[in-house]
PDB file of N, CA and C in Angstrom:
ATOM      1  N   UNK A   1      11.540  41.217  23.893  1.00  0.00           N
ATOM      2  CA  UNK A   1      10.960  40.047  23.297  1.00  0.00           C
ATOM      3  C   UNK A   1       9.518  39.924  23.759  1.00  0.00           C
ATOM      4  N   UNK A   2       8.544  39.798  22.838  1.00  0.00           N
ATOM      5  CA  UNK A   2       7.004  39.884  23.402  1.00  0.00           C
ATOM      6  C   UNK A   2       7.196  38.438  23.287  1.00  0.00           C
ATOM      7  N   UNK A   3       5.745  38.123  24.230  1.00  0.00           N
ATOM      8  CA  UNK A   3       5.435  36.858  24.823  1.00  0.00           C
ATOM      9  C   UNK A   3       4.547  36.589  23.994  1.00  0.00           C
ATOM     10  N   UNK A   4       4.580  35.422  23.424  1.00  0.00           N
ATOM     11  CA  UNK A   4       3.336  34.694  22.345  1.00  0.00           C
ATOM     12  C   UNK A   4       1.931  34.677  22.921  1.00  0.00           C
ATOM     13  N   UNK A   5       1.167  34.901  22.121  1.00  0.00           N
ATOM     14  CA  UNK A   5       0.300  34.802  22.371  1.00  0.00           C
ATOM     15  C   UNK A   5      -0.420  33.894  23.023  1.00  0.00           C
ATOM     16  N   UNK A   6      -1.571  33.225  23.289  1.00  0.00           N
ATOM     17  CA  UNK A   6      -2.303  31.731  24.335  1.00  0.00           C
ATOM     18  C   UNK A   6      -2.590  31.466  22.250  1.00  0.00           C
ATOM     19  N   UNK A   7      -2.902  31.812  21.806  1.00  0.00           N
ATOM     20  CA  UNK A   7      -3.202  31.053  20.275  1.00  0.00           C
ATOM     21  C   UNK A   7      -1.885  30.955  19.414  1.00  0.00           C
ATOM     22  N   UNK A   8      -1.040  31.821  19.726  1.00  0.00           N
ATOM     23  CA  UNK A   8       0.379  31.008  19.335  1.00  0.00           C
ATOM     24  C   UNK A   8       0.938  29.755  19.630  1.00  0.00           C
ATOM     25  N   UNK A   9       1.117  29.842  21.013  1.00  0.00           N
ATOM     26  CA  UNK A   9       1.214  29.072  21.480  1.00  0.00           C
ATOM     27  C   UNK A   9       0.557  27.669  20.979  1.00  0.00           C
ATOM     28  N   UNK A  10      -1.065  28.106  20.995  1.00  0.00           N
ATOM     29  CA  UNK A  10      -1.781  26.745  20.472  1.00  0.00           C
ATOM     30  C   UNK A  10      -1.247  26.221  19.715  1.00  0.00           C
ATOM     31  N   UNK A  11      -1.140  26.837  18.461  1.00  0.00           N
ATOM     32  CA  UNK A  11      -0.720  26.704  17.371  1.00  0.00           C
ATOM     33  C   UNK A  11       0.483  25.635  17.153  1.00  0.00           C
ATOM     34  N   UNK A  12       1.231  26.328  18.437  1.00  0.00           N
ATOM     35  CA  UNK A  12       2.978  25.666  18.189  1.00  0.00           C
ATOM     36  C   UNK A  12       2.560  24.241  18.711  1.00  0.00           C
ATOM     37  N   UNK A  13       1.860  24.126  19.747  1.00  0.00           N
ATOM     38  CA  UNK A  13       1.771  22.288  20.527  1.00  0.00           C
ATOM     39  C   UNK A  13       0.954  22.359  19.379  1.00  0.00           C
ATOM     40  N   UNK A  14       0.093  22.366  18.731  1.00  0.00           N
ATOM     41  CA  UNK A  14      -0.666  21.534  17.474  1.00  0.00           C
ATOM     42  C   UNK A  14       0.261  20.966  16.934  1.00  0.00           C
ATOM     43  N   UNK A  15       1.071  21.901  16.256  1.00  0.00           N
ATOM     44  CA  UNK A  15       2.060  21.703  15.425  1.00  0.00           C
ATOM     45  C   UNK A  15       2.906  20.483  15.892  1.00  0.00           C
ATOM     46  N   UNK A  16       3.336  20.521  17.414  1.00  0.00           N
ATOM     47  CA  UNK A  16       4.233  19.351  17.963  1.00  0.00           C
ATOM     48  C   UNK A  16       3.617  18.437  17.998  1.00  0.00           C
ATOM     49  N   UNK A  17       2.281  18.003  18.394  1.00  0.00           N
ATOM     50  CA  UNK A  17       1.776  17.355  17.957  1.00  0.00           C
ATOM     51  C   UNK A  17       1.446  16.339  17.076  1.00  0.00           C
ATOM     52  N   UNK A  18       1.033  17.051  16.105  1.00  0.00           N
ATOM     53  CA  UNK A  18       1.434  16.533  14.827  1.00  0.00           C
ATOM     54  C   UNK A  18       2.533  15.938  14.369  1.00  0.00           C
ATOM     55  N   UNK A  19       3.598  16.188  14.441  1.00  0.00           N
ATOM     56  CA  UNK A  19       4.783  15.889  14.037  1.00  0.00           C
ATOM     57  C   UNK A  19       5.518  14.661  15.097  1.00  0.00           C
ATOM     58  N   UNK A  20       4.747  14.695  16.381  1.00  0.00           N
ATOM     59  CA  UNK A  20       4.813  13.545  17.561  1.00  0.00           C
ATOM     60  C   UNK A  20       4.002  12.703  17.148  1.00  0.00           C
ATOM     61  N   UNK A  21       2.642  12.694  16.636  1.00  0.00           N
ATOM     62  CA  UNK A  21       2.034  11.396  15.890  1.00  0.00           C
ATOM     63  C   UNK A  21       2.711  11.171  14.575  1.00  0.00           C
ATOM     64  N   UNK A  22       3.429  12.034  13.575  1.00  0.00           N
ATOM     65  CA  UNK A  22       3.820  11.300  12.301  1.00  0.00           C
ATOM     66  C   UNK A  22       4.980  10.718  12.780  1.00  0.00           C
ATOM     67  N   UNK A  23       5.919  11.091  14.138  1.00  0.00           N
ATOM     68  CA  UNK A  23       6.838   9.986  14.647  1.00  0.00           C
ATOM     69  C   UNK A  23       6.384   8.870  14.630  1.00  0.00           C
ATOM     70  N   UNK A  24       5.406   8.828  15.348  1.00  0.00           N
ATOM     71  CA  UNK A  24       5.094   7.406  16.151  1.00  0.00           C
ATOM     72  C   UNK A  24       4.235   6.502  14.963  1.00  0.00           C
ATOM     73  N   UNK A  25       3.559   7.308  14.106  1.00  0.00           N
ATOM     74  CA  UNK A  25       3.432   6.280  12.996  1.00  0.00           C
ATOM     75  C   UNK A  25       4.478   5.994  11.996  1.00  0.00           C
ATOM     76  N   UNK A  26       5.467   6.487  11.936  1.00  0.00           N
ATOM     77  CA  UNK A  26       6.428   5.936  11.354  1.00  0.00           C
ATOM     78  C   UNK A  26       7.182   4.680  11.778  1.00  0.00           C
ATOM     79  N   UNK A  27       7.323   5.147  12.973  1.00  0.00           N
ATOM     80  CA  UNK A  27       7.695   3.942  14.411  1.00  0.00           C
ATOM     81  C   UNK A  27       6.941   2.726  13.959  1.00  0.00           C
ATOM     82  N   UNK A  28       5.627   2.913  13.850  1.00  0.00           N
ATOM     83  CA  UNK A  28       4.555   1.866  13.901  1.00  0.00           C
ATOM     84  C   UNK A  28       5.206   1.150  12.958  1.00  0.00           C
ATOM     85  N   UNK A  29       4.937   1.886  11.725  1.00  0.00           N
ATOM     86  CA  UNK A  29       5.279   0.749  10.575  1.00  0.00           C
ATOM     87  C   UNK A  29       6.792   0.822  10.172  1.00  0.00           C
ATOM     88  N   UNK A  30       7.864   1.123  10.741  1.00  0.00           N
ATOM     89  CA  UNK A  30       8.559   0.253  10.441  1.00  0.00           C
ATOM     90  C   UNK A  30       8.806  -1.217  11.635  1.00  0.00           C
ATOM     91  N   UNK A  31       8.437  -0.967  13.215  1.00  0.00           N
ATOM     92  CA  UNK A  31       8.016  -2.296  13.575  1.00  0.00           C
ATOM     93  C   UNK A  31       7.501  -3.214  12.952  1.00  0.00           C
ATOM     94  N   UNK A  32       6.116  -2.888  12.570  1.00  0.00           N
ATOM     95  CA  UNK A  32       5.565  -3.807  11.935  1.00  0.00           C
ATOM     96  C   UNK A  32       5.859  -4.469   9.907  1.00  0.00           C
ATOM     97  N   UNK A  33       6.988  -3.704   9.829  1.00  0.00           N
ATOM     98  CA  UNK A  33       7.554  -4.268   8.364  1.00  0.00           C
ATOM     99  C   UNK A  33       8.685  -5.222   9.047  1.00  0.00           C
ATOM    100  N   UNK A  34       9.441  -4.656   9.885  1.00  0.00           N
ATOM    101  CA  UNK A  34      10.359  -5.524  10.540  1.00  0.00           C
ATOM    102  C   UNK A  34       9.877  -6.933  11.305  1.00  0.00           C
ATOM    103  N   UNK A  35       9.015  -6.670  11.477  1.00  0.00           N
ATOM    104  CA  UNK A  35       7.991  -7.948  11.929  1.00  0.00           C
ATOM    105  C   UNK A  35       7.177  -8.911  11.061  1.00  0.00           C
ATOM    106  N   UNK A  36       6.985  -8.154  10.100  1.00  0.00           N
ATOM    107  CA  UNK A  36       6.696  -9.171   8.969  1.00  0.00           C
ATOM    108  C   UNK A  36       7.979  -9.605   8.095  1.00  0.00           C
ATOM    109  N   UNK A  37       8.916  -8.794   8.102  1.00  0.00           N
ATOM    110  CA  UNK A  37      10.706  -9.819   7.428  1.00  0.00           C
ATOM    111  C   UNK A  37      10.948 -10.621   8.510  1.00  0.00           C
ATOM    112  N   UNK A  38      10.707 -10.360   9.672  1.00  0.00           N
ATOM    113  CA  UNK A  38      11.158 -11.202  10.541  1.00  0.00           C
ATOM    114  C   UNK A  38      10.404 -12.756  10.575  1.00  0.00           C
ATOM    115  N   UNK A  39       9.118 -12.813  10.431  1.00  0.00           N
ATOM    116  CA  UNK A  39       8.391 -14.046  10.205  1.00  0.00           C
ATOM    117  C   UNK A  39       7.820 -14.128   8.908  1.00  0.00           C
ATOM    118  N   UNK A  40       8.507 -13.931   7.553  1.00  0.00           N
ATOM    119  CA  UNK A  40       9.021 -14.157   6.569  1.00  0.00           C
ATOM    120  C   UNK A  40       9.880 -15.080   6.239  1.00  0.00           C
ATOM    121  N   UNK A  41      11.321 -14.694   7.015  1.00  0.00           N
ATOM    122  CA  UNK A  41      12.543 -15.509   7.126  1.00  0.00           C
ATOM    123  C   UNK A  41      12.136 -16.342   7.792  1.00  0.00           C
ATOM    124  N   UNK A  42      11.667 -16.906   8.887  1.00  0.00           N
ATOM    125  CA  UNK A  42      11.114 -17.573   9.890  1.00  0.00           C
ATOM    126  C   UNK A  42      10.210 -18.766   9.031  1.00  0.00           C
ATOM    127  N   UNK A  43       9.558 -18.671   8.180  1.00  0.00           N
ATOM    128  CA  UNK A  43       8.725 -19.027   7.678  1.00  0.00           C
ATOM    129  C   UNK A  43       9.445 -19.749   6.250  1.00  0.00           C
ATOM    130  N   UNK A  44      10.257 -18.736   5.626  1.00  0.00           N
ATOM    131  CA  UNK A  44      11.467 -19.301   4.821  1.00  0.00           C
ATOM    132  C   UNK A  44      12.329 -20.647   5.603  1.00  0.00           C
ATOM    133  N   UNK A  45      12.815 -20.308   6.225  1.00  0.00           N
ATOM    134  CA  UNK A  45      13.916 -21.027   7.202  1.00  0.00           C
ATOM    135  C   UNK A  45      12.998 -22.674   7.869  1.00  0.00           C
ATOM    136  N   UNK A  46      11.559 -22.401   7.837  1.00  0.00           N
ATOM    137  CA  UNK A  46      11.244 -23.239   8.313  1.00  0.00           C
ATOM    138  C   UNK A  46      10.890 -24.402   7.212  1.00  0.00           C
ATOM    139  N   UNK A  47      10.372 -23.311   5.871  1.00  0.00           N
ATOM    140  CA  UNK A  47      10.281 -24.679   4.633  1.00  0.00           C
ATOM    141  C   UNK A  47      11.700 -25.395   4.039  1.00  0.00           C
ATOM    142  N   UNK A  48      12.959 -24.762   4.325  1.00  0.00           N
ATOM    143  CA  UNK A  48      14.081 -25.039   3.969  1.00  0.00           C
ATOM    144  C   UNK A  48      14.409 -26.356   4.906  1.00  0.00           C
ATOM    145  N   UNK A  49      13.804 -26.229   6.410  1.00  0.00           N
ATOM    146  CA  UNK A  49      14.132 -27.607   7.198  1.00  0.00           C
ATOM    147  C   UNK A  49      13.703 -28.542   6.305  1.00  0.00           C
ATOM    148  N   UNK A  50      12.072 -28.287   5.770  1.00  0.00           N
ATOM    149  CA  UNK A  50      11.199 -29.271   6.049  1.00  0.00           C
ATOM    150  C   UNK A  50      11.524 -30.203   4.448  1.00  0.00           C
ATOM    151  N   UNK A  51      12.567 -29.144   2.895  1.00  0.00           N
ATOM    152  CA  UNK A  51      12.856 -29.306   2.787  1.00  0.00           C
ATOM    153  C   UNK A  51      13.833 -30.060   2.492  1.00  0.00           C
ATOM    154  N   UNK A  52      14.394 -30.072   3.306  1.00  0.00           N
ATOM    155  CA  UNK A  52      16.060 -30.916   3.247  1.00  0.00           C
ATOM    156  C   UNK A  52      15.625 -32.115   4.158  1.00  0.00           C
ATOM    157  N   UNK A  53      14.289 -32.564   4.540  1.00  0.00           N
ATOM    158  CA  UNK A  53      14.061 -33.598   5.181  1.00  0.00           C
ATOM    159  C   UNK A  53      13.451 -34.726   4.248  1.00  0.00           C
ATOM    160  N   UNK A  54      12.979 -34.109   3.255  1.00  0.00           N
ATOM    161  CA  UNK A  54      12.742 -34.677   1.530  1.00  0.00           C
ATOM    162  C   UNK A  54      13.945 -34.711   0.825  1.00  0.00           C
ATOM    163  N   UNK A  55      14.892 -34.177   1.024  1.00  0.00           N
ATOM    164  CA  UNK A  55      16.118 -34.505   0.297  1.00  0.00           C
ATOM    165  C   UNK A  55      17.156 -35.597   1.458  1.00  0.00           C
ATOM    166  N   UNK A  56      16.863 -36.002   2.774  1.00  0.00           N
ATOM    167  CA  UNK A  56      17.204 -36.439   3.557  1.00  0.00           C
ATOM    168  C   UNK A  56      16.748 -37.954   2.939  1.00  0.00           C
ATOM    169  N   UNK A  57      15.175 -37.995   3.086  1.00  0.00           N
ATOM    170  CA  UNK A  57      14.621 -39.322   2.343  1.00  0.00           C
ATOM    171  C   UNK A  57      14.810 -39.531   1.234  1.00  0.00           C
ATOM    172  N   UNK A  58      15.602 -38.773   0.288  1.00  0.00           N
ATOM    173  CA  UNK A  58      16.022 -39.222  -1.384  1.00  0.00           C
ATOM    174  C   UNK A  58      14.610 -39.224  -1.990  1.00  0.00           C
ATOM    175  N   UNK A  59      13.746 -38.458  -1.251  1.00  0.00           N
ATOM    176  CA  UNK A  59      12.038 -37.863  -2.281  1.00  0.00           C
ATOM    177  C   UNK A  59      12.550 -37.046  -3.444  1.00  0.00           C
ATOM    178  N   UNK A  60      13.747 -36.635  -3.307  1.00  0.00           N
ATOM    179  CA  UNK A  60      13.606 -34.991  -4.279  1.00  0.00           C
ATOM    180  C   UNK A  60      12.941 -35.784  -6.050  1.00  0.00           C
ATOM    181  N   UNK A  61      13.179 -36.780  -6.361  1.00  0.00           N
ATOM    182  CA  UNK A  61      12.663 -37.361  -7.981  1.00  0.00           C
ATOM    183  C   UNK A  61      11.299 -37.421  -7.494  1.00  0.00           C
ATOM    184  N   UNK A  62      11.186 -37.496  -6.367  1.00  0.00           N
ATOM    185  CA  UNK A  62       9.253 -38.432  -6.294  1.00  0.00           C
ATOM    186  C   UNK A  62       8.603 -37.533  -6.916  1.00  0.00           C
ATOM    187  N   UNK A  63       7.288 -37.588  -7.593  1.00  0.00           N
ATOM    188  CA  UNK A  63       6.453 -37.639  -7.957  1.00  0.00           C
ATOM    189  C   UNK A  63       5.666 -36.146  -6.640  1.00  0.00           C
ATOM    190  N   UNK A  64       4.896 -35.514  -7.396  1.00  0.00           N
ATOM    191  CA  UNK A  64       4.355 -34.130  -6.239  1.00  0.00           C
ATOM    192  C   UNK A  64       3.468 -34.940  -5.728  1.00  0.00           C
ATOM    193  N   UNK A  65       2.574 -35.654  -6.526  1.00  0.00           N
ATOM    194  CA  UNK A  65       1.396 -35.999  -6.041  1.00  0.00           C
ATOM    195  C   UNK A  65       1.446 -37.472  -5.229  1.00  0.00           C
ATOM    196  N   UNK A  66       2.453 -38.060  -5.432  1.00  0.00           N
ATOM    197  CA  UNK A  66       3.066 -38.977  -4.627  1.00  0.00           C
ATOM    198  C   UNK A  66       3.182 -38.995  -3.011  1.00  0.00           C
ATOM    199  N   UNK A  67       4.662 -37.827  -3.065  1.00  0.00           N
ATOM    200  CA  UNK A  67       4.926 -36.842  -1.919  1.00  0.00           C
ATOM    201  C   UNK A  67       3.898 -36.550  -1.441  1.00  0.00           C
ATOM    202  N   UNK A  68       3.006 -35.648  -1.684  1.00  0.00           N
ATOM    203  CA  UNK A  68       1.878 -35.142  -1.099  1.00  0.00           C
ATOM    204  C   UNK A  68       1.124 -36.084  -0.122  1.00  0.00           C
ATOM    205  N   UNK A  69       0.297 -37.256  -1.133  1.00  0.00           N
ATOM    206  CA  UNK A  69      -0.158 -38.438  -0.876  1.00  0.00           C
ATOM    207  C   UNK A  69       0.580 -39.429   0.194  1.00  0.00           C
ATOM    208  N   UNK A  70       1.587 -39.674   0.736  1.00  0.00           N
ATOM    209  CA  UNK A  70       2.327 -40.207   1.528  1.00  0.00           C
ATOM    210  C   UNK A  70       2.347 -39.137   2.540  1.00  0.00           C
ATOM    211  N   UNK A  71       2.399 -37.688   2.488  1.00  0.00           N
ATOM    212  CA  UNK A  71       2.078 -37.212   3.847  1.00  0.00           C
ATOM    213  C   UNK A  71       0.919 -36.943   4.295  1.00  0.00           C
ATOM    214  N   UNK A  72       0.008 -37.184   3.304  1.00  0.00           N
ATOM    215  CA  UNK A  72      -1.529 -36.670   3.980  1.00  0.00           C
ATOM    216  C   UNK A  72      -1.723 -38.122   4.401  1.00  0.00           C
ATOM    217  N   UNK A  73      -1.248 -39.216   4.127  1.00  0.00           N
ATOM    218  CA  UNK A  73      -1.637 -40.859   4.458  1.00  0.00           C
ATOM    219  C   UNK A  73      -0.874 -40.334   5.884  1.00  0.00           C
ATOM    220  N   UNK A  74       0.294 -40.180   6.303  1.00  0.00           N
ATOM    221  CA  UNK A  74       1.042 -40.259   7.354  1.00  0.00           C
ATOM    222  C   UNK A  74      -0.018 -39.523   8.464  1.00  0.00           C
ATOM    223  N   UNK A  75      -0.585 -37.938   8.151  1.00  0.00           N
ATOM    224  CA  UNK A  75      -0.902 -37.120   8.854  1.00  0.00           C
ATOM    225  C   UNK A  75      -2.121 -38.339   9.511  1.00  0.00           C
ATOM    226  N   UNK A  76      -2.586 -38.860   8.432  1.00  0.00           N
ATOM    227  CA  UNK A  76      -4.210 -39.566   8.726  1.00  0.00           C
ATOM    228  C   UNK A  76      -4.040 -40.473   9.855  1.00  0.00           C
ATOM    229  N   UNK A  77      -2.601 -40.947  10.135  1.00  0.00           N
ATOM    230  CA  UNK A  77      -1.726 -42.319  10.483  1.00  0.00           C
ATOM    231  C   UNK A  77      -1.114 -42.465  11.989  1.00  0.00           C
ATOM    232  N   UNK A  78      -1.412 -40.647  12.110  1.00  0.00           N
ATOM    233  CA  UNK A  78      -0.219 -40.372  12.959  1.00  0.00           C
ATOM    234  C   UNK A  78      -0.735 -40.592  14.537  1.00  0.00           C
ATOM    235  N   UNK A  79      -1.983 -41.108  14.217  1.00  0.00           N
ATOM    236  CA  UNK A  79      -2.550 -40.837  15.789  1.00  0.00           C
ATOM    237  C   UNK A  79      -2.613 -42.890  16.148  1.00  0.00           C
ATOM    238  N   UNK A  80      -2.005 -43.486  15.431  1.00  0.00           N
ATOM    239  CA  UNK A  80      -1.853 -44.644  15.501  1.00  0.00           C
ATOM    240  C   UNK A  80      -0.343 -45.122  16.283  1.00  0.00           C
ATOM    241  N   UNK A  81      -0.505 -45.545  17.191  1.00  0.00           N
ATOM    242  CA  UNK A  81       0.945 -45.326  18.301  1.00  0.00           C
ATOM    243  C   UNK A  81       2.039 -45.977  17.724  1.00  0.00           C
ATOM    244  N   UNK A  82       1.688 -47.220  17.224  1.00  0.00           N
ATOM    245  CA  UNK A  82       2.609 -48.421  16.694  1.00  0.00           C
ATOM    246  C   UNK A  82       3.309 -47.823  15.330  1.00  0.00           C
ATOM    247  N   UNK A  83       2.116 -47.352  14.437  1.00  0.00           N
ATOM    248  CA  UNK A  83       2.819 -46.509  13.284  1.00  0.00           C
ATOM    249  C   UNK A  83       3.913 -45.497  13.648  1.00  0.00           C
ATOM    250  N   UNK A  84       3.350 -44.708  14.090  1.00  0.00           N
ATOM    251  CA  UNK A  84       3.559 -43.309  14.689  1.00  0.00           C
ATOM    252  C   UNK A  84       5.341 -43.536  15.640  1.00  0.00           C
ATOM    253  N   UNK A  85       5.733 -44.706  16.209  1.00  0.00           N
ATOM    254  CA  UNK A  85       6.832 -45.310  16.938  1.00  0.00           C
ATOM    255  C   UNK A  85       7.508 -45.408  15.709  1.00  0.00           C
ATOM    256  N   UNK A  86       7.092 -45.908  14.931  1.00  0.00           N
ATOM    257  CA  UNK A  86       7.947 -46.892  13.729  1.00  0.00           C
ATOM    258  C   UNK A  86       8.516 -46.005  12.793  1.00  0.00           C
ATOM    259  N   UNK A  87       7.294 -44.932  12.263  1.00  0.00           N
ATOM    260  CA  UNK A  87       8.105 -43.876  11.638  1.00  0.00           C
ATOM    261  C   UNK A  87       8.915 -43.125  12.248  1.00  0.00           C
ATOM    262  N   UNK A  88       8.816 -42.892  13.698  1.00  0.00           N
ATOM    263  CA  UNK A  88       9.562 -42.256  14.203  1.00  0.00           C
ATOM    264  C   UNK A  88      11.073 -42.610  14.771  1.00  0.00           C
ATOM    265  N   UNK A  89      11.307 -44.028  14.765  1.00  0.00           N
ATOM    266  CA  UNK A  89      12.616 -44.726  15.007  1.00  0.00           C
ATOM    267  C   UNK A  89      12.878 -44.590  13.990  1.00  0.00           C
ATOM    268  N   UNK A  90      13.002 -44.860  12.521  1.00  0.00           N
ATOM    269  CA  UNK A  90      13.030 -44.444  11.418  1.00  0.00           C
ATOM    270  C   UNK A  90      13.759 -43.184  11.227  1.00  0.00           C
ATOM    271  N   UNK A  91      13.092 -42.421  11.602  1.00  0.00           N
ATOM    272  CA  UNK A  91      13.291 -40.761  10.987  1.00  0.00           C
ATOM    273  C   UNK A  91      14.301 -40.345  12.074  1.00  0.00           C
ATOM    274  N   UNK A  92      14.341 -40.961  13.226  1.00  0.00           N
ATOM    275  CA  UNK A  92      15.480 -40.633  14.040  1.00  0.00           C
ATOM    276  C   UNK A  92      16.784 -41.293  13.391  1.00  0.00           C
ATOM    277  N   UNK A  93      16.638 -42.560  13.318  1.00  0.00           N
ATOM    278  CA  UNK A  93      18.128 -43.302  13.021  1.00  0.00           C
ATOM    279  C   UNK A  93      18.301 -42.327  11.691  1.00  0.00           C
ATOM    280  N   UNK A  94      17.924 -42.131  10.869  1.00  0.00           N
ATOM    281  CA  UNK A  94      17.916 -41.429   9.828  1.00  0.00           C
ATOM    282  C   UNK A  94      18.942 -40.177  10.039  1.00  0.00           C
ATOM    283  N   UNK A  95      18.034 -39.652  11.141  1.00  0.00           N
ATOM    284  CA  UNK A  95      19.064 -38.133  11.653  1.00  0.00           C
ATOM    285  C   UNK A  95      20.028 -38.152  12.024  1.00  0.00           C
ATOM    286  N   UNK A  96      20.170 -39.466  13.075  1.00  0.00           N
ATOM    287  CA  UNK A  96      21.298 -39.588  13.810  1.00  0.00           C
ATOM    288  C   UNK A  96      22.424 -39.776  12.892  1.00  0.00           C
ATOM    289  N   UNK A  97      22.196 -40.756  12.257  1.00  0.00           N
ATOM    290  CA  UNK A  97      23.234 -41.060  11.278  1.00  0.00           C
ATOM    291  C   UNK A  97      23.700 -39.988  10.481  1.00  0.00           C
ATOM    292  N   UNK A  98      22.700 -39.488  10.384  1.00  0.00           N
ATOM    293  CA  UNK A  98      23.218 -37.781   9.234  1.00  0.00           C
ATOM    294  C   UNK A  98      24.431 -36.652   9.447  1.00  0.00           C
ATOM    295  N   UNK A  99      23.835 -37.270  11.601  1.00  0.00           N
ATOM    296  CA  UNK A  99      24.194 -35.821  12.904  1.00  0.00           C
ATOM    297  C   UNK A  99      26.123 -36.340  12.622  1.00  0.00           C
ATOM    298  N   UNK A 100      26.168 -37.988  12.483  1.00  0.00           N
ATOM    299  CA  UNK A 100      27.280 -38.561  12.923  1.00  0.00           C
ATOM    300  C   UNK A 100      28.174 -38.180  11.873  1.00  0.00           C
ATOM    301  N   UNK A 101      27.775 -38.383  10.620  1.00  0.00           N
ATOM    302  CA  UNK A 101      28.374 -38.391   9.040  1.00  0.00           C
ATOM    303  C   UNK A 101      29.003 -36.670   9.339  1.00  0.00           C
ATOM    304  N   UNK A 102      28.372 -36.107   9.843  1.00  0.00           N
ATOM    305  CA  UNK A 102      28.347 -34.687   9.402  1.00  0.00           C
ATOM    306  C   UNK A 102      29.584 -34.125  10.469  1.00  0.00           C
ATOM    307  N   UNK A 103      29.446 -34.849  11.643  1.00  0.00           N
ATOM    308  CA  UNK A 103      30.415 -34.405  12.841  1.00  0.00           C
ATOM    309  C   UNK A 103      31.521 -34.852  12.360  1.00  0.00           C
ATOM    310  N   UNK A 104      31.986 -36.484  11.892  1.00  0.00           N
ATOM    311  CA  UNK A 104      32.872 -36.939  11.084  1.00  0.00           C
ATOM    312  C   UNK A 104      33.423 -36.082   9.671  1.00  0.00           C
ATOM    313  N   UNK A 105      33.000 -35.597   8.827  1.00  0.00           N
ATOM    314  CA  UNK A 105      33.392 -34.970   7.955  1.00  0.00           C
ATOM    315  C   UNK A 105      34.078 -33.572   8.474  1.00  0.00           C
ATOM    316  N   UNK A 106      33.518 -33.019   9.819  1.00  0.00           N
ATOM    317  CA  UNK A 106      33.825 -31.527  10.001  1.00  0.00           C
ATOM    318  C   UNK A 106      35.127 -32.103  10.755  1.00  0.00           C
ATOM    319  N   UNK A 107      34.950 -33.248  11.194  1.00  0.00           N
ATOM    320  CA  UNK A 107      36.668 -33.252  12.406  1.00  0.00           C
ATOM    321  C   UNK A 107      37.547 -33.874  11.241  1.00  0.00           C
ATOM    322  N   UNK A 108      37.701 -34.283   9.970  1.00  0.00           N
ATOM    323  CA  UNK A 108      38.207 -34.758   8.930  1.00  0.00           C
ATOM    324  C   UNK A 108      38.807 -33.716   8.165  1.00  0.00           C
ATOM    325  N   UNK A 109      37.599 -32.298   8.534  1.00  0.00           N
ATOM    326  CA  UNK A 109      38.003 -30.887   7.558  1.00  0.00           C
ATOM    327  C   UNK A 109      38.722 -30.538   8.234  1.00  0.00           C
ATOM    328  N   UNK A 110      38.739 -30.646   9.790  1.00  0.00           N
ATOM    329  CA  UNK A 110      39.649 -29.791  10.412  1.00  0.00           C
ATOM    330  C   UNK A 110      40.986 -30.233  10.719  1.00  0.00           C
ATOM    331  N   UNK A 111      41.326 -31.704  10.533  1.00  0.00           N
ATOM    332  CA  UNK A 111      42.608 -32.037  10.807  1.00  0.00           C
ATOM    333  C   UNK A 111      43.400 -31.974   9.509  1.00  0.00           C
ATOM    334  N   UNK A 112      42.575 -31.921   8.352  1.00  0.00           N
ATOM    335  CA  UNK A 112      42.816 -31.906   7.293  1.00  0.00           C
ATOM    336  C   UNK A 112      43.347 -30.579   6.541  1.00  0.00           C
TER     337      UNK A 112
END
């Protein structure tokens, strides 16, 4: 068996080489596709809260420009403590009551 040459050789680590960077860019981008589905869904999942917090307040008929207008008033609002308390006891009892309805119905499904 003859011994390869020093430019065979080259040849062959080029070659590995190569084929060790088209790994690692493959690597690359499928991280980074998996990273963009990942804060995709993330991003999905987060308008679906924000969502069902307009269907929570019985907005879903309102008006877009209504909706809109009542949260850019709120955003403007929000640095006002007294407001800012009021909507927020509000939007809690709101939840709570939702948290309670919802625990009640599941121990109703389950004895049921």
């Amino acid at each position: 068996m003859a011994r390869k040459t020093i430019e065979e050789r080259l040849v062959e680590a080029e070659q590995r080489l190569k084929q060790i960077k088209e790994q690692a860019r493959k690597r690359k981008a499928r991280e980074q596709a998996a990273t963009k589905q990942r804060e995709r869904k993330e991003d999905a999942n987060r308008k679906i809260r924000l969502g069902g917090l307009v269907v929570l307040a019985q907005l879903t008929d309102a008006d877009k420009g209504f909706l809109l207008g009542a949260l850019l008033d709120a955003a403007q609002r929000q640095q006002d403590q007294q407001y800012a308390a009021r909507c927020k006891a509000m939007g809690d009892a709101l939840l709570n009551q939702q948290e309670n309805e919802n625990r009640s119905s599941a121990a109703a499904q389950a004895q049921g």
